[in-house]
N, C-alpha and C. Protein backbone atom coordinates (compact mmCIF):
# COMPACT_ATOMS: atom_id res chain seq x y z
N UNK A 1 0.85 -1.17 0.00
CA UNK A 1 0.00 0.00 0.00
C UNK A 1 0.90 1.24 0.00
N UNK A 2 0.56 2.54 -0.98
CA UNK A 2 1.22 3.96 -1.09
C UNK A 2 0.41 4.89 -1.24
N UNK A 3 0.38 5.90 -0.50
CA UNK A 3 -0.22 6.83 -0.51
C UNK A 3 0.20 7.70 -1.73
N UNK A 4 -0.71 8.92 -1.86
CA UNK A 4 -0.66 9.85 -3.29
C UNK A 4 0.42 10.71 -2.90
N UNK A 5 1.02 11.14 -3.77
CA UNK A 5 1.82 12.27 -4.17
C UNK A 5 3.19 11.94 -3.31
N UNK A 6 3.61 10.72 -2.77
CA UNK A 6 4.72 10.43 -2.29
C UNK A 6 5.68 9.44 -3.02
N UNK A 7 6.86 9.60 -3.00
CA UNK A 7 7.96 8.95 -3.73
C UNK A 7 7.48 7.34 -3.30
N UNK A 8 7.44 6.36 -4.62
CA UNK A 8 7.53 4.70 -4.19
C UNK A 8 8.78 4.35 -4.99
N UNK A 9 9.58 3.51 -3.96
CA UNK A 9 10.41 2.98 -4.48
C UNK A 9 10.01 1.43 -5.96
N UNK A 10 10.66 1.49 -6.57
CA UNK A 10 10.86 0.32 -7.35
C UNK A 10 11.77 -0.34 -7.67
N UNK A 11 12.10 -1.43 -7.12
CA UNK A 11 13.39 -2.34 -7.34
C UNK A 11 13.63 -3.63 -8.03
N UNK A 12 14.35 -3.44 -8.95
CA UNK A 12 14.43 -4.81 -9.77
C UNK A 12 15.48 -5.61 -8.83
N UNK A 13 14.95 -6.83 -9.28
CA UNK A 13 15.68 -8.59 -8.38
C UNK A 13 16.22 -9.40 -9.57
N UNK A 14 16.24 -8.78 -10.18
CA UNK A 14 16.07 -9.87 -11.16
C UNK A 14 17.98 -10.54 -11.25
N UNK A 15 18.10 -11.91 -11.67
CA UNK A 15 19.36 -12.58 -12.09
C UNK A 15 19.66 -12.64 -13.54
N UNK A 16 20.58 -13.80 -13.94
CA UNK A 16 21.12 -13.23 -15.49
C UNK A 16 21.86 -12.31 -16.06
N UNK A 17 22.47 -11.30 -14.77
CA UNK A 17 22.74 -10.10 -15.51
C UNK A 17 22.08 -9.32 -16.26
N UNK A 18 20.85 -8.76 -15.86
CA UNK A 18 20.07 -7.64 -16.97
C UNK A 18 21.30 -6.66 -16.97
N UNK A 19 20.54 -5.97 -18.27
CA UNK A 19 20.99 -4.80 -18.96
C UNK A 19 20.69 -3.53 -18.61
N UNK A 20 19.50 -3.40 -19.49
CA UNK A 20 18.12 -2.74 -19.25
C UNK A 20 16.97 -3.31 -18.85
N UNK A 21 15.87 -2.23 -18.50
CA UNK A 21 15.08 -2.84 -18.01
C UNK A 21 13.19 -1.89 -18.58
N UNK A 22 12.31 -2.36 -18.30
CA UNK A 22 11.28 -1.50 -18.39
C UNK A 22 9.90 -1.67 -17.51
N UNK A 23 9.17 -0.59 -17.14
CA UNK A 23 8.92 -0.71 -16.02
C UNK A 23 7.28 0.37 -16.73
N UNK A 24 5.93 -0.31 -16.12
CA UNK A 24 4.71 0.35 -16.44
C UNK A 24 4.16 0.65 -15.44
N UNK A 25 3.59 1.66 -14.79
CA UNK A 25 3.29 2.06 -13.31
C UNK A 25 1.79 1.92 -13.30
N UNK A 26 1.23 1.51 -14.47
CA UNK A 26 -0.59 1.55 -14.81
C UNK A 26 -1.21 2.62 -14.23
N UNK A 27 -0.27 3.94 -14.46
CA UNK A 27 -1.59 4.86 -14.67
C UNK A 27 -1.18 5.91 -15.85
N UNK A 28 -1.26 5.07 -16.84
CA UNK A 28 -0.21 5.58 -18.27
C UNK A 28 0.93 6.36 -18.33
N UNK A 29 2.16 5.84 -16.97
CA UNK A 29 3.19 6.35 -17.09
C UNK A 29 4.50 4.94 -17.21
N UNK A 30 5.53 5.43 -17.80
CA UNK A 30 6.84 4.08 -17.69
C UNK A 30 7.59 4.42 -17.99
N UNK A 31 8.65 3.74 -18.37
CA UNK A 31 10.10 3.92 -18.33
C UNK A 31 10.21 2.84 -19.12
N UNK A 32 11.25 3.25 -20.48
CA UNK A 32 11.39 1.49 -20.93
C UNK A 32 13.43 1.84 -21.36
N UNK A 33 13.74 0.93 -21.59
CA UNK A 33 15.22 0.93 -22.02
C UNK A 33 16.06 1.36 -21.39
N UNK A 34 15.39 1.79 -19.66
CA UNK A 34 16.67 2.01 -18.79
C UNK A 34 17.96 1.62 -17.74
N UNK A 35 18.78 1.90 -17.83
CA UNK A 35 19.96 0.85 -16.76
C UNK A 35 19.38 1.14 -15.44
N UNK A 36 19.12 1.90 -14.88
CA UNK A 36 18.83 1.74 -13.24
C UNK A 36 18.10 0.76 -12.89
N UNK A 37 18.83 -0.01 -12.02
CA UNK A 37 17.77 -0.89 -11.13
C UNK A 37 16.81 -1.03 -10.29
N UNK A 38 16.68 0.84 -9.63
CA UNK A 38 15.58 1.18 -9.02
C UNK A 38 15.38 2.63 -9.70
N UNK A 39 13.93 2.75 -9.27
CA UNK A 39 13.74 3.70 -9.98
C UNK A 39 12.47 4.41 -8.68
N UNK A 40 11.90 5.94 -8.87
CA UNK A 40 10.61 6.15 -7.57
C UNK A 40 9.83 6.63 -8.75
N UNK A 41 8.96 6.62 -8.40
CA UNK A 41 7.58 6.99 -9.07
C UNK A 41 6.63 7.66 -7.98
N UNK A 42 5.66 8.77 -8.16
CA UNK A 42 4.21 9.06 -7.94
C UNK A 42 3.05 9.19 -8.17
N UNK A 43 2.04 8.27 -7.47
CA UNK A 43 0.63 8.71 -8.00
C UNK A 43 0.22 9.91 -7.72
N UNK A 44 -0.32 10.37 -8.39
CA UNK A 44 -1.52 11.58 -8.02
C UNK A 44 -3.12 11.52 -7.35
N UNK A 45 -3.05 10.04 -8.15
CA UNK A 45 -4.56 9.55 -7.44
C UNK A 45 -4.72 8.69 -6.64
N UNK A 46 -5.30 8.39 -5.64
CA UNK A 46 -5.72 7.36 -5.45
C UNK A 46 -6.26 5.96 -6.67
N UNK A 47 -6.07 4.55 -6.07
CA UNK A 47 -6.66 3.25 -7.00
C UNK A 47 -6.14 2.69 -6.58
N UNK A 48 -6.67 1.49 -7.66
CA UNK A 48 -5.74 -0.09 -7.62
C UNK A 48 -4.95 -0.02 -9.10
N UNK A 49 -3.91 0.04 -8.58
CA UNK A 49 -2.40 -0.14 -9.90
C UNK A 49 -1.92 -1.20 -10.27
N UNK A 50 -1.85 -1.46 -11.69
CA UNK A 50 -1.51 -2.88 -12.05
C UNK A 50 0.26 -2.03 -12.52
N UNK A 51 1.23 -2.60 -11.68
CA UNK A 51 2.55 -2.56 -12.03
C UNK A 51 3.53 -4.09 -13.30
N UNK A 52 3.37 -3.15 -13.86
CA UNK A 52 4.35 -4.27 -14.97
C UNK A 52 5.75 -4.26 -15.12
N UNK A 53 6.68 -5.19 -15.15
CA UNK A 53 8.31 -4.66 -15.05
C UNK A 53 8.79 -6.21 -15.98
N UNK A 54 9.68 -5.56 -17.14
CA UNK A 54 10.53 -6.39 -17.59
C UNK A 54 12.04 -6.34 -17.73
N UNK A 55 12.87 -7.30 -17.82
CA UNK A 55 14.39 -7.02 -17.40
C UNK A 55 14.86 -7.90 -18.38
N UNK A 56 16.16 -7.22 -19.22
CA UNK A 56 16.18 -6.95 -20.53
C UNK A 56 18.05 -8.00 -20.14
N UNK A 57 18.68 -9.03 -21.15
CA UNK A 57 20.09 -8.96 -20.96
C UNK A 57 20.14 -9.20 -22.32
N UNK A 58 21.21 -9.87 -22.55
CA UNK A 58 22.16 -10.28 -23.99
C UNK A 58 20.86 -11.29 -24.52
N UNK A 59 20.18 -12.14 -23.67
CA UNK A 59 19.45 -13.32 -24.48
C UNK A 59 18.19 -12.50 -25.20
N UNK A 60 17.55 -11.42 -24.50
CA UNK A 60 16.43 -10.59 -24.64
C UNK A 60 15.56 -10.76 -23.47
N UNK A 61 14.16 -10.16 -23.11
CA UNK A 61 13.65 -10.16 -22.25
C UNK A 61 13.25 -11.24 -21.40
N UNK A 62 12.97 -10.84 -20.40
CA UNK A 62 12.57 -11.44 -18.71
C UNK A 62 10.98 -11.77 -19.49
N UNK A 63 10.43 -12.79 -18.24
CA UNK A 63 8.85 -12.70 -18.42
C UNK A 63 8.71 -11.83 -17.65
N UNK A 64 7.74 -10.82 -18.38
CA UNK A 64 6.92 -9.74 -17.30
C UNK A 64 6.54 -9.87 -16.04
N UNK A 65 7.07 -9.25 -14.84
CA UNK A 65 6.29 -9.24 -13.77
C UNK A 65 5.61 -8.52 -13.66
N UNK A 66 4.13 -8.73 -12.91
CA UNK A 66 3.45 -7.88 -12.35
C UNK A 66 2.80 -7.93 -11.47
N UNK A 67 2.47 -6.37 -10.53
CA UNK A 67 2.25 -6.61 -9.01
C UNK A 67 0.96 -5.46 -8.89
N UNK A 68 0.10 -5.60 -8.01
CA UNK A 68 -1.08 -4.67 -7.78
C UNK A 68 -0.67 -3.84 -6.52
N UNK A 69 -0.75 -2.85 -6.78
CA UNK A 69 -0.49 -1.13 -5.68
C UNK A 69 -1.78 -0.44 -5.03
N UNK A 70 -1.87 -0.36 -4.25
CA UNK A 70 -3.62 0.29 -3.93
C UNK A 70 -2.60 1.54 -3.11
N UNK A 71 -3.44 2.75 -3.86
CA UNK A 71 -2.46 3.78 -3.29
C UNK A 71 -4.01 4.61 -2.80
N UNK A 72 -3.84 5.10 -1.76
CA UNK A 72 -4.76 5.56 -0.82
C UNK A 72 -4.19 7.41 -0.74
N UNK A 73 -5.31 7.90 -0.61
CA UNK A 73 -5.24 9.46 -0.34
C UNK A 73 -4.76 9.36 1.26
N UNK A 74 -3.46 10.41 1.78
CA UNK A 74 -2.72 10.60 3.00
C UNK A 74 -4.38 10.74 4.17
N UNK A 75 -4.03 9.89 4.82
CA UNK A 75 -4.65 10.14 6.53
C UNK A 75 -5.86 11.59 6.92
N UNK A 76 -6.98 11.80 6.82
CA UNK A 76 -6.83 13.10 6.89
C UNK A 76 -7.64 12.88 8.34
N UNK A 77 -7.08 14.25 9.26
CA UNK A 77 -8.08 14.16 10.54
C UNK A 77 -8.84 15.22 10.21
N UNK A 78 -10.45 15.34 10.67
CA UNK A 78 -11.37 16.42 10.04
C UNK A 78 -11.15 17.12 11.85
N UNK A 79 -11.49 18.78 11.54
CA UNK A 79 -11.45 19.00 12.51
C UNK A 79 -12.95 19.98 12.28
N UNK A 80 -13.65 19.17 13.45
CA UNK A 80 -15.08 20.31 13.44
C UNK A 80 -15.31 21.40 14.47
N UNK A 81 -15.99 22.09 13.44
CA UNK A 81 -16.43 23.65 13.84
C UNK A 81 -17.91 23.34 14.27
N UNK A 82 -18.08 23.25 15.28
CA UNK A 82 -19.93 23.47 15.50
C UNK A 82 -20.24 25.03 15.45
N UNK A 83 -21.48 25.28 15.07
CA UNK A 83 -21.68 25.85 14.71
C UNK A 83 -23.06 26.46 16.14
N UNK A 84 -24.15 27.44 16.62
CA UNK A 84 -24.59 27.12 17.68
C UNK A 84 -25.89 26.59 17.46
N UNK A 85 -26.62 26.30 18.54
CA UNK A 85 -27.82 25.23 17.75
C UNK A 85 -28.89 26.89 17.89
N UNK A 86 -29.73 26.13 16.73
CA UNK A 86 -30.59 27.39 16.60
C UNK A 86 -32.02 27.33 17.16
N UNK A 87 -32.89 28.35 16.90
CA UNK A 87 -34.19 28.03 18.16
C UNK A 87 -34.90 26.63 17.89
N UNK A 88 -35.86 26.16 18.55
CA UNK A 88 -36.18 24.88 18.65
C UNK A 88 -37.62 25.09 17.83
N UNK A 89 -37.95 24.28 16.94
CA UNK A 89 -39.07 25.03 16.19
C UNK A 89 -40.43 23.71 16.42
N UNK A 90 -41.27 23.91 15.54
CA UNK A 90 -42.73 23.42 15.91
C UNK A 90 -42.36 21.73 16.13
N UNK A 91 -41.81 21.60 15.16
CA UNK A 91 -41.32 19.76 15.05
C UNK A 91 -40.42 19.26 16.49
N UNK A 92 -40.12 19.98 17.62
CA UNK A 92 -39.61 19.75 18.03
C UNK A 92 -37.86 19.37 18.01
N UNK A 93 -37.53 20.02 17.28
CA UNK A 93 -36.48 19.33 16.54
C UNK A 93 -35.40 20.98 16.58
N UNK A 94 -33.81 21.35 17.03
CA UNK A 94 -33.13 22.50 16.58
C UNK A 94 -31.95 21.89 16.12
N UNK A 95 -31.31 22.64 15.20
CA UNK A 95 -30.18 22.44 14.11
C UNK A 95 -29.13 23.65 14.16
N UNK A 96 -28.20 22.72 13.71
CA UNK A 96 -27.15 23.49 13.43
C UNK A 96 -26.00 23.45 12.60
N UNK A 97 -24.73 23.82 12.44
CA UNK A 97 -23.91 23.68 11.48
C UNK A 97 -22.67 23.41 11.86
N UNK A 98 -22.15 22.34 11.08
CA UNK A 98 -20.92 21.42 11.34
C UNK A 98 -20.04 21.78 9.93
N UNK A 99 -18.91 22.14 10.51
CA UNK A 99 -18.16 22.10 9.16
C UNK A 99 -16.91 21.67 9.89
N UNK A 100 -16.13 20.69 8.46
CA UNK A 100 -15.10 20.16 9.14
C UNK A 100 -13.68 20.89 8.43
N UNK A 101 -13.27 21.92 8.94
CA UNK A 101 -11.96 22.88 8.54
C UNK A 101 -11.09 22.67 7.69
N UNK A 102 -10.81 21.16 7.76
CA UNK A 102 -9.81 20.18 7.19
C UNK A 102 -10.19 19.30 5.66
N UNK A 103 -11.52 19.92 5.35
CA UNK A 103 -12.11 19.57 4.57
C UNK A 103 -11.60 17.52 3.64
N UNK A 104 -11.63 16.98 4.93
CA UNK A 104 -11.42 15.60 4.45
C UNK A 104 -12.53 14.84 4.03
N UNK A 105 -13.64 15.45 3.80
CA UNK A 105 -14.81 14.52 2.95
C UNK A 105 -15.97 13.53 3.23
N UNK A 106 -14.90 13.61 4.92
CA UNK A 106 -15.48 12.15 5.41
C UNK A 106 -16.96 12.92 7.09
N UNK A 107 -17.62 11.84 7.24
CA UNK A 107 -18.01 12.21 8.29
C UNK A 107 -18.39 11.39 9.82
N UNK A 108 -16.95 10.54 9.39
CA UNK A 108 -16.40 9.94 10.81
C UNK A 108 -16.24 11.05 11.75
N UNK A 109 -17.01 10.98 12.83
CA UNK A 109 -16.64 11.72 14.04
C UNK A 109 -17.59 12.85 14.04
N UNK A 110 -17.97 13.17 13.25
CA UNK A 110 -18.87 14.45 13.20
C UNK A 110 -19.98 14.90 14.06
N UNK A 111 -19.88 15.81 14.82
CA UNK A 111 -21.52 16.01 15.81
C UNK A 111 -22.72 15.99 15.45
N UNK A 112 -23.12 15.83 16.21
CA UNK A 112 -24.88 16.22 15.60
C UNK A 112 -25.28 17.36 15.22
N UNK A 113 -26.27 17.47 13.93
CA UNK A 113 -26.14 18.52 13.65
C UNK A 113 -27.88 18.89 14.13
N UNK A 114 -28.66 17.81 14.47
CA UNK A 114 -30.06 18.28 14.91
C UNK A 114 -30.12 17.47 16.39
N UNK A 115 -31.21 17.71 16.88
CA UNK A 115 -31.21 17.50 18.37
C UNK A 115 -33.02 17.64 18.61
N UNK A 116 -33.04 16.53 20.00
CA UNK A 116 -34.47 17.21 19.75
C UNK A 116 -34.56 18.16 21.47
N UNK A 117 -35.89 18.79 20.79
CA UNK A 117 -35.51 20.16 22.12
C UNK A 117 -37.31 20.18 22.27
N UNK A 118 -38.19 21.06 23.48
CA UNK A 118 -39.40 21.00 23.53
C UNK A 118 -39.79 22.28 23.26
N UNK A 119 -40.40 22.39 21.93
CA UNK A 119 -41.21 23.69 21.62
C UNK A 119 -42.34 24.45 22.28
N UNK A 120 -41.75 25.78 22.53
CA UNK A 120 -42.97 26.08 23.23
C UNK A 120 -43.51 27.61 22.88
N UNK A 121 -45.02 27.07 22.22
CA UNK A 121 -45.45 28.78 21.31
C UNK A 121 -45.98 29.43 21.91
N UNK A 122 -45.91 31.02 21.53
CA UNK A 122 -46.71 31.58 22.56
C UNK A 122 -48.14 31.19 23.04
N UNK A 123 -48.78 30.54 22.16
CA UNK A 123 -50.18 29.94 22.43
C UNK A 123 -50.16 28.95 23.80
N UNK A 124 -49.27 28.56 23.92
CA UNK A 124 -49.22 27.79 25.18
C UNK A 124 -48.70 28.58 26.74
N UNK A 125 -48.59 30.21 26.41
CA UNK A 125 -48.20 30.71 27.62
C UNK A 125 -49.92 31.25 28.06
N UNK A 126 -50.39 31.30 29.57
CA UNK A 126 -51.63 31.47 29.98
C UNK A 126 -51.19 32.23 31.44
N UNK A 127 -52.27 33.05 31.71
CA UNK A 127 -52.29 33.51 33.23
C UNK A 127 -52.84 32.50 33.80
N UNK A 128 -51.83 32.89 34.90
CA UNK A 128 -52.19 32.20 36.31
C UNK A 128 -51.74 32.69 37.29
N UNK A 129 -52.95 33.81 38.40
CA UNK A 129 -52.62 34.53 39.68
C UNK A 129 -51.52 35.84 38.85
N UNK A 130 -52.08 35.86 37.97
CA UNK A 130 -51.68 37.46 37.22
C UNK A 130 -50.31 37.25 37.01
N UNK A 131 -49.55 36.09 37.05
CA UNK A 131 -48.56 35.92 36.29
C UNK A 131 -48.83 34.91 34.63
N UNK A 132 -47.83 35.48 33.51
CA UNK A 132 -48.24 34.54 32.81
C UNK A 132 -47.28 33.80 32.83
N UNK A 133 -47.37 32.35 32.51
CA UNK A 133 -46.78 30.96 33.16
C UNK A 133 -46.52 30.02 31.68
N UNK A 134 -45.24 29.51 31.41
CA UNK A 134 -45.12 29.10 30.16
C UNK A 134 -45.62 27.61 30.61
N UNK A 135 -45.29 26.30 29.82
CA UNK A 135 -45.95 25.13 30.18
C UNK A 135 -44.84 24.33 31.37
N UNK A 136 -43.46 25.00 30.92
CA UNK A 136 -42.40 24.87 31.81
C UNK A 136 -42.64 25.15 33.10
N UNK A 137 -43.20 26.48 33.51
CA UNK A 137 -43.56 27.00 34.43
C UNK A 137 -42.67 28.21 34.93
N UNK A 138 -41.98 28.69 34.09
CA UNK A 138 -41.26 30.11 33.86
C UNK A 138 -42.54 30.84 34.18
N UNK A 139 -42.16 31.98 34.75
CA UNK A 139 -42.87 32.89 34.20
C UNK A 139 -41.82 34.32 33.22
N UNK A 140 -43.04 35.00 32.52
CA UNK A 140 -42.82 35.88 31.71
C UNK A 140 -44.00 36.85 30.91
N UNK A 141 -43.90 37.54 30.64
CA UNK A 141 -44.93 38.27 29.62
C UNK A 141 -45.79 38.99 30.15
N UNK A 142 -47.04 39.41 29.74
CA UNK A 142 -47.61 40.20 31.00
C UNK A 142 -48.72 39.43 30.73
N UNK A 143 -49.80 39.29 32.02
CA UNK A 143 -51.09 39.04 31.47
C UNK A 143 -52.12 39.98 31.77
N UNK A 144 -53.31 39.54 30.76
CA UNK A 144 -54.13 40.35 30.75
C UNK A 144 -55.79 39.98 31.68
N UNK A 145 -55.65 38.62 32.13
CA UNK A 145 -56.70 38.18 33.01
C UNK A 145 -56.46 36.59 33.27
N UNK A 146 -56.90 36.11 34.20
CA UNK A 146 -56.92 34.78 34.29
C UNK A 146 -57.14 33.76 33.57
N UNK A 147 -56.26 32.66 32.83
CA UNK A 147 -57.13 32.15 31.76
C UNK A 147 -57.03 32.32 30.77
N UNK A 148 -56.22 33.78 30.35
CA UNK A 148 -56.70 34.11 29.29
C UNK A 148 -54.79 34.23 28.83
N UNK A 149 -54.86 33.91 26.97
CA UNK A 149 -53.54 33.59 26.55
C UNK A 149 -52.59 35.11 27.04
N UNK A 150 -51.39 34.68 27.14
CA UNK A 150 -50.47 36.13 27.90
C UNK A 150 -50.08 36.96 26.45
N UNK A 151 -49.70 38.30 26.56
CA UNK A 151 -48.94 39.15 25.56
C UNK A 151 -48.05 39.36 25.90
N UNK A 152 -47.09 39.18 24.71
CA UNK A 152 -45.98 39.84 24.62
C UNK A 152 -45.14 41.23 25.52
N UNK A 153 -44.28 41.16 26.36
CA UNK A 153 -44.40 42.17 27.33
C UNK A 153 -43.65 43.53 26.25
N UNK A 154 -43.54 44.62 26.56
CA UNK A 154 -42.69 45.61 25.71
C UNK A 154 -41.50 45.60 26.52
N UNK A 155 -40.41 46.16 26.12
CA UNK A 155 -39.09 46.33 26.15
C UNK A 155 -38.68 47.60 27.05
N UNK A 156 -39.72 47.80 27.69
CA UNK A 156 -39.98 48.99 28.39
C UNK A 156 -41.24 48.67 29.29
N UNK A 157 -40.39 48.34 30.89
CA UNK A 157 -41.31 48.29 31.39
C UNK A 157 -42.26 49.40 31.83
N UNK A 158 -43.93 49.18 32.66
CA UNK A 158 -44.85 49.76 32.31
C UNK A 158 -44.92 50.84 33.13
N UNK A 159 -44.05 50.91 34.23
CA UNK A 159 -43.93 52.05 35.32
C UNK A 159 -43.54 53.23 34.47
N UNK A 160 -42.43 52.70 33.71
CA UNK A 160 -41.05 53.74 33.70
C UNK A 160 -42.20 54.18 32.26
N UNK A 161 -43.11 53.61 31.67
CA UNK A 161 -44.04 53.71 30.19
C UNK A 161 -44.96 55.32 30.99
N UNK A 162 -45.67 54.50 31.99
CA UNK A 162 -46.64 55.89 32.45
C UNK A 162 -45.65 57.09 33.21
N UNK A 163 -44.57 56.59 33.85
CA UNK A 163 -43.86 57.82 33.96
C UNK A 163 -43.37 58.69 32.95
N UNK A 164 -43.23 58.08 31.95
CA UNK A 164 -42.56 59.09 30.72
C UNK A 164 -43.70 59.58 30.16
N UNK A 165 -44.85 59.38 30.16
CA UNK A 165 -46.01 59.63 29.20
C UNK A 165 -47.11 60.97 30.13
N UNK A 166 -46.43 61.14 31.68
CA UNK A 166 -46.96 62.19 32.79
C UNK A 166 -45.56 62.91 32.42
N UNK A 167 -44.57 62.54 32.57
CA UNK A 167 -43.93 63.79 32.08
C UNK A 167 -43.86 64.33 30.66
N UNK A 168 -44.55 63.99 29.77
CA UNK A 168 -44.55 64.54 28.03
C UNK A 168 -46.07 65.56 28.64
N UNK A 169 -47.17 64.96 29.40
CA UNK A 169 -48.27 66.00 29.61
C UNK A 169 -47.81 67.03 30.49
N UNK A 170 -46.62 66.89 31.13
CA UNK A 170 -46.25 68.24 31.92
C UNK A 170 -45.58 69.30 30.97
N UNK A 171 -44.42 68.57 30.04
CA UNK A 171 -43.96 69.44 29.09
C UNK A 171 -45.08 70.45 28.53
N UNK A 172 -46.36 69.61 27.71
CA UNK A 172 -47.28 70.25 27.07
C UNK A 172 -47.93 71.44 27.67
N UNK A 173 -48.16 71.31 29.14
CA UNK A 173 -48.52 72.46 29.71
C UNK A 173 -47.73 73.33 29.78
């Protein structure tokens, strides 16, 4: 086994005294009529390689050898980025985003990218004792009577609302 884009050795054994020699790497590259007895080569791709090699003396050629290469893309470790999970919606269900930095392809190891979480709409928040009460039992929001579904509170609470709205009628006077 050889990984891509790294030097493989190739070594002829052969007896008889070769000469020359020639050598097919099966991925339409070779060498033919040369004296070295070893030679390196690289894939670029990953596969399965059919290697052919013949060895050449005074009588004429060797029988062809040939050998199978499975050359594999280098090791990659993915490294993930989570991403944060986002609100939890009607399906019960929140998501998010995984990306792996290292962009190796694979998604050994990878987090989850959905989760399940308990939705809760405003239709399900209600007064109770003039608080409104989610199904959790938070409270929040304002209510408007017992029983009855809660509103949305403003961003401004309601003291500091009628105090600013007695001092705009004092300005006016």
């Amino acid at each position: 086994m050889a990984e891509t884009n790294k030097d493989i050795t190739f070594k002829d054994n052969s007896s008889n005294n070769p000469t020359s020699f020639y050598w097919n790497f099966g991925d339409g590259t070779g060498l033919d009529n040369i004296t070295q007895t070893q030679v390196t080569h690289k894939y670029s791709l990953p596969g399965l390689y059919t290697i052919k090699h013949k060895a050449y003396n005074t009588c004429g050629p060797s029988d062809e050898c040939t050998q199978e290469l499975i050359v594999t893309d280098p090791l990659c470790t993915p490294n993930w980025q989570e991403g944060a999970w986002g609100a939890c919606q009607p399906d019960n269900t929140q998501s998010r985003t995984v990306t792996d930095l290292n962009n190796c392809g694979v998604d050994t190891g990878k987090p989850a990218t959905v989760q399940a979480c308990t939705y809760v709409s405003e239709t399900h928040l209600t007064c109770i004792n003039d608080i409104c009460t989610r199904v959790d039992g938070a409270g929040s929001d304002t209510c408007t009577g017992e029983g009855t579904p809660c509103k949305k509170s403003s961003s401004v609470p309601a003291a500091i609302m009628a105090a600013g709205i007695g001092l705009l009628m004092m300005l006016k006077k």
